[in-house]
Structures are given as C-alpha cells and as structure tokens.
C-alpha atoms as a PDB file:
ATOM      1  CA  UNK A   1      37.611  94.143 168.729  1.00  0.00           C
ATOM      2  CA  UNK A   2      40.526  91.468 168.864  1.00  0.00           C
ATOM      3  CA  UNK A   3      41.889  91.520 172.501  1.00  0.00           C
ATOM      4  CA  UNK A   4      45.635  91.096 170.840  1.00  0.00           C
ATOM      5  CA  UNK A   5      45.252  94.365 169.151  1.00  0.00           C
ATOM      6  CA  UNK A   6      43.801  96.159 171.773  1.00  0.00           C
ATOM      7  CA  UNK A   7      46.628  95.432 173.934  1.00  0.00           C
ATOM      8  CA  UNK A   8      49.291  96.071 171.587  1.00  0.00           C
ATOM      9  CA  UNK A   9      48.103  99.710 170.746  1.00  0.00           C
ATOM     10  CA  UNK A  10      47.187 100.425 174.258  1.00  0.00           C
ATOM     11  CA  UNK A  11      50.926  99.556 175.387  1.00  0.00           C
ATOM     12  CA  UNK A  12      52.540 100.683 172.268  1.00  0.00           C
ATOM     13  CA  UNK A  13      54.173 104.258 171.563  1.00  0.00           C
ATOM     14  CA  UNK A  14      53.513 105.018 168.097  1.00  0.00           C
ATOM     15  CA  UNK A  15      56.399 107.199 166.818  1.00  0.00           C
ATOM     16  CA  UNK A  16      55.898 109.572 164.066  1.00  0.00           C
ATOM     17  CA  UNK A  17      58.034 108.573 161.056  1.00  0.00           C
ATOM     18  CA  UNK A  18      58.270 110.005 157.431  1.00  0.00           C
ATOM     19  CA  UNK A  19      56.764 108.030 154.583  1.00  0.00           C
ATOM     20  CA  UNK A  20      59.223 106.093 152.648  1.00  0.00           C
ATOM     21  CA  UNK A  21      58.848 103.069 150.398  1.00  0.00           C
ATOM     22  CA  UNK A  22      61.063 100.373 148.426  1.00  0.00           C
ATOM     23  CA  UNK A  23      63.321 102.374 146.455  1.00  0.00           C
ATOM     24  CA  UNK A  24      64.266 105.026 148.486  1.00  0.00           C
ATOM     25  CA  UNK A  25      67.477 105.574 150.038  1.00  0.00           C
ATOM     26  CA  UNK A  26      67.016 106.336 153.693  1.00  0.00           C
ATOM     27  CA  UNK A  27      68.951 107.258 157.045  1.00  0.00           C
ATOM     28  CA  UNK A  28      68.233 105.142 160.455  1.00  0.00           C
ATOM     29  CA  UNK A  29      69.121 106.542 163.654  1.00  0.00           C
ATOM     30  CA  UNK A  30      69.365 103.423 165.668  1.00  0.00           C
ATOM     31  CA  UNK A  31      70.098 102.727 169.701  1.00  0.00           C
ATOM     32  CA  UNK A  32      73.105 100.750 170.541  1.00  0.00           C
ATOM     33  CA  UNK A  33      73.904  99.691 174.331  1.00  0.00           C
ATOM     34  CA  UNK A  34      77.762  98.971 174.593  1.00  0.00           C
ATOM     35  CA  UNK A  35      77.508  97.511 178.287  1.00  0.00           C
ATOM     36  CA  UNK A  36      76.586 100.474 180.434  1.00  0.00           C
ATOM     37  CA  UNK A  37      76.665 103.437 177.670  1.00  0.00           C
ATOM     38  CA  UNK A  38      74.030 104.111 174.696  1.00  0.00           C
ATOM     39  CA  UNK A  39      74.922 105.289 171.224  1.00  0.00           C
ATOM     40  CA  UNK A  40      73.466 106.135 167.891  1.00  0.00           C
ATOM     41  CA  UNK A  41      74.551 104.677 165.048  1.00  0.00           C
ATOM     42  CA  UNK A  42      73.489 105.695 161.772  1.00  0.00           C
ATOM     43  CA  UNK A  43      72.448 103.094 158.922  1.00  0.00           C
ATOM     44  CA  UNK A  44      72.034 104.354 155.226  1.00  0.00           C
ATOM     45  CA  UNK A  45      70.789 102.560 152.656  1.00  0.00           C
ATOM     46  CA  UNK A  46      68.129 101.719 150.400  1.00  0.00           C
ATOM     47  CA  UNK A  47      64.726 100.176 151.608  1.00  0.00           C
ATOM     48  CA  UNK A  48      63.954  97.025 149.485  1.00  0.00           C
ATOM     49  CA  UNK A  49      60.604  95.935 151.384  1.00  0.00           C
ATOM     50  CA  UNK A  50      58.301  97.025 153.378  1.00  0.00           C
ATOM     51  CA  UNK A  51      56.666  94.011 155.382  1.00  0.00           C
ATOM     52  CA  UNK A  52      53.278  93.856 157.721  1.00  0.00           C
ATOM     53  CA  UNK A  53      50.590  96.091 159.505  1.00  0.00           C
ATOM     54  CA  UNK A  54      50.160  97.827 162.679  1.00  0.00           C
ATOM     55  CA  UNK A  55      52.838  96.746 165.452  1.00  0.00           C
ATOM     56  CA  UNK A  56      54.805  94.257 163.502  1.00  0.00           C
ATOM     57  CA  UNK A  57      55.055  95.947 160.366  1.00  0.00           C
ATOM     58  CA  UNK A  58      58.867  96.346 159.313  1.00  0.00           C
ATOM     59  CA  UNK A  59      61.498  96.995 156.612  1.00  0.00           C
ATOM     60  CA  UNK A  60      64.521  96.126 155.045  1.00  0.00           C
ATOM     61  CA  UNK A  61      67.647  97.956 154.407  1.00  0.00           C
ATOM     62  CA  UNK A  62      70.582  96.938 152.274  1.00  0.00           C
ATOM     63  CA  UNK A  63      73.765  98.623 151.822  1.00  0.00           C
ATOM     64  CA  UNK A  64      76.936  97.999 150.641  1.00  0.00           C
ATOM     65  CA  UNK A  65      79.931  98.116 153.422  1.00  0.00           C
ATOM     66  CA  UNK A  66      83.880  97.935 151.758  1.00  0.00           C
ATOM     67  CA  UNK A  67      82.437  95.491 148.819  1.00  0.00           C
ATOM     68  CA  UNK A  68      80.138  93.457 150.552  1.00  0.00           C
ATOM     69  CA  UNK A  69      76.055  93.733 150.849  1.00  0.00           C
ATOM     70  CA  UNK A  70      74.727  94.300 154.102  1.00  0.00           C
ATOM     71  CA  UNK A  71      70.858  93.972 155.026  1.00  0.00           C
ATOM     72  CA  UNK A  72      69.281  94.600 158.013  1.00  0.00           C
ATOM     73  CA  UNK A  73      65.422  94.372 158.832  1.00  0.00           C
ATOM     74  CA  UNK A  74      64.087  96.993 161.378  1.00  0.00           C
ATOM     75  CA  UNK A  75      60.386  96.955 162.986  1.00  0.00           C
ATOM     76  CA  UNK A  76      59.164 100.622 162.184  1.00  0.00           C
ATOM     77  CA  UNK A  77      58.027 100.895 166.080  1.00  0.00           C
ATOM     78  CA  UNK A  78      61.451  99.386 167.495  1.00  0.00           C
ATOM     79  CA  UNK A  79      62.011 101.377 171.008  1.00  0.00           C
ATOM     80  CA  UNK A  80      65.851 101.980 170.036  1.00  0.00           C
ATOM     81  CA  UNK A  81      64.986 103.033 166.496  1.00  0.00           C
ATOM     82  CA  UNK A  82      65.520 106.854 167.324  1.00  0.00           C
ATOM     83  CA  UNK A  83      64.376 108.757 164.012  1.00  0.00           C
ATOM     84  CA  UNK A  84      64.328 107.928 160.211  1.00  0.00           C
ATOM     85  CA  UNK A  85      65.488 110.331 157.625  1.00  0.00           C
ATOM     86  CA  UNK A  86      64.422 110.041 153.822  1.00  0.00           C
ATOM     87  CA  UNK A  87      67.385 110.886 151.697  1.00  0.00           C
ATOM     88  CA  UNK A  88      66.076 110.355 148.329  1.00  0.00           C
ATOM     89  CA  UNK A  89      62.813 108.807 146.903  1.00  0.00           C
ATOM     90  CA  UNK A  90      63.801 106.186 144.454  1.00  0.00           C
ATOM     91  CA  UNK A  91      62.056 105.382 141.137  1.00  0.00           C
ATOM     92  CA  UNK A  92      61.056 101.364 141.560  1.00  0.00           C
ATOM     93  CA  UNK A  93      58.178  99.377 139.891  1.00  0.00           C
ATOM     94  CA  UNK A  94      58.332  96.810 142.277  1.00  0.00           C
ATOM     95  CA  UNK A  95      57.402  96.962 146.233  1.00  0.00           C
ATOM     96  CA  UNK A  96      60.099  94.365 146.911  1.00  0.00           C
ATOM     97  CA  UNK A  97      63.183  95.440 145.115  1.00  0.00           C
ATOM     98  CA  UNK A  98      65.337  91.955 145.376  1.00  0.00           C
ATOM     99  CA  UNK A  99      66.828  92.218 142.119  1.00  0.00           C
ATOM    100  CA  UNK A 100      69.377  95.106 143.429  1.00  0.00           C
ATOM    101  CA  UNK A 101      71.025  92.154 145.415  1.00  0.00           C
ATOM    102  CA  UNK A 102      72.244  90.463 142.064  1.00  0.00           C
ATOM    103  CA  UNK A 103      73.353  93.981 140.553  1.00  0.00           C
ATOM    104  CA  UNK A 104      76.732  95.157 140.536  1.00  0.00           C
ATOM    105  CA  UNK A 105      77.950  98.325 139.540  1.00  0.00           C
ATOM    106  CA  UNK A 106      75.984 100.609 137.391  1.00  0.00           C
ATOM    107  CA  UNK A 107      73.124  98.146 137.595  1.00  0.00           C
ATOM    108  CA  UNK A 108      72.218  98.803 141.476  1.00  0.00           C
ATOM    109  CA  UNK A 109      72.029 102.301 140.870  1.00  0.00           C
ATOM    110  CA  UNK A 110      68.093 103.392 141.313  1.00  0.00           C
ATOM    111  CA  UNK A 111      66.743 106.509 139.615  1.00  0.00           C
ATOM    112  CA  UNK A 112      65.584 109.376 141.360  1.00  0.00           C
ATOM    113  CA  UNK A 113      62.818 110.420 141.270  1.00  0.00           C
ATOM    114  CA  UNK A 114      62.657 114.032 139.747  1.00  0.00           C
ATOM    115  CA  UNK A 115      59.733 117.033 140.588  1.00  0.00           C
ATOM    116  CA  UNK A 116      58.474 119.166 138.454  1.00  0.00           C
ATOM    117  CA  UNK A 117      59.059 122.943 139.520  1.00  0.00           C
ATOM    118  CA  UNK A 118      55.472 123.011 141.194  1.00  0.00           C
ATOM    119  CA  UNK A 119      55.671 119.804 142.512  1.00  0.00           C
ATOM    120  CA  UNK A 120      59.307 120.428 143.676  1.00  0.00           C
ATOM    121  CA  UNK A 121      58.204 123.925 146.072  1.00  0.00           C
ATOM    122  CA  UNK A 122      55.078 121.567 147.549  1.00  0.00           C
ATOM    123  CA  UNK A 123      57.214 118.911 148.471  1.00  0.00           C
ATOM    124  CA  UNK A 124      59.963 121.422 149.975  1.00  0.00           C
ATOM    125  CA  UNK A 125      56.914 123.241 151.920  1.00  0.00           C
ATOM    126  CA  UNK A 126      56.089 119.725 152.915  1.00  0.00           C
ATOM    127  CA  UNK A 127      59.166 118.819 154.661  1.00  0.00           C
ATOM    128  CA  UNK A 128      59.228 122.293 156.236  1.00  0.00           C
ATOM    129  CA  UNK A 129      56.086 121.949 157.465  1.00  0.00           C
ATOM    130  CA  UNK A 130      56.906 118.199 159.033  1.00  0.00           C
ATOM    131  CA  UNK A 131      60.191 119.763 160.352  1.00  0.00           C
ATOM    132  CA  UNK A 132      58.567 122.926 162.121  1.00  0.00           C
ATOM    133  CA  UNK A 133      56.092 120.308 163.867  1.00  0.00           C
ATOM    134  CA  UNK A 134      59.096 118.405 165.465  1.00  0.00           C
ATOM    135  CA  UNK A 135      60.999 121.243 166.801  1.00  0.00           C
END
C-alpha cells in the first residue's frame, strides 16, 4: 500500500456527508474564527464540480450575492466544514456545470429534478432514515 495514503486515512476523520453532485443546490455549514470566537456561517448555492478522490477530493459552489457571482471551493473533509445540507437535486448533463457562470437571468435557473410518487416516498424514507442515524 502507498505510505502517503496510509497516513492520510490513519490521521484523517472521515465525516459522514450526504451525496450531492453538480447541479444541485446545497447548504454549507462552515467554521469561521473571528480572533478568539467561532461561528457558523452558512453558504448556499449550487455545486458546479466535484474535483478528486479520497482526502483531497473537493467542490465548488457558486452563488450569486447583491448581483455579483460568488464561488468558493471547499475540500469535502475540511475540519471547519461543520455539516452539508442538500436542498434540491438539480437536473445537469454535465459533471462540471461552467456554463451557469455566463447565464443571466432565466438562463441560470437549473431544473429540478422531479420523483415519481414511488420514487418520491423512497427518497423521503431515505432522508428519514439518514436523519434518525444522526440524532
């Protein structure tokens, strides 16, 4: 076995977060020291890549903040990232969505993704069962 990896996922906390891809509009909890306090701020927006494996993997989020785009890239297993909440799944062809950054308007919208009525309750009793193993 590579003696980088072993390392890394011996000294690593692997946190347990939901699964989300490009497209979907999401919620990060994130850590912020202000000289001797710590806060969470909360990030929404929509993921437009998902980039690397294992302990560097990370993602992108882009939002728009009083008319102007803001992106951010977060490593999934960041110590001050404190939870991620999918908000909606999007409906994307692409796994790295950079076109939205040239749309304006009515153009950067992204679809939702709809359920049918059976696939609706599984997914429901799927984030039940996810948030019943947290608390």
């Amino acid at each position: 076995m590579n003696l980088i990896k072993y390392v890394e996922e011996q000294l690593l906390k692997k946190k347990e977060h939901p699964a989300f891809k490009a497209g979907d509009t999401i919620t990060v909890n994130y850590k912020i020291k202000e000289g001797d306090k710590e806060r969470i701020q909360q990030y929404q927006g929509i993921v437009i890549q998902r980039r690397g494996a294992g302990t560097s993997a990370s993602f992108t989020v882009r939002k728009v903040s009083n008319g102007v785009g803001v992106e951010r890239v977060f490593p999934i297993y960041s110590p001050f990232i404190e939870s991620i909440e999918v908000n909606k799944e999007g409906v994307v062809r692409r796994a790295r969505i950079y076109y939205i950054r040239n749309a304006k308007g009515k153009k950067a919208r992204i679809e939702e993704k709809q359920y049918g009525r059976a696939e609706e309750v599984a997914a429901k009793a799927e984030k039940e069962a996810v948030a019943t193993e947290k608390v």
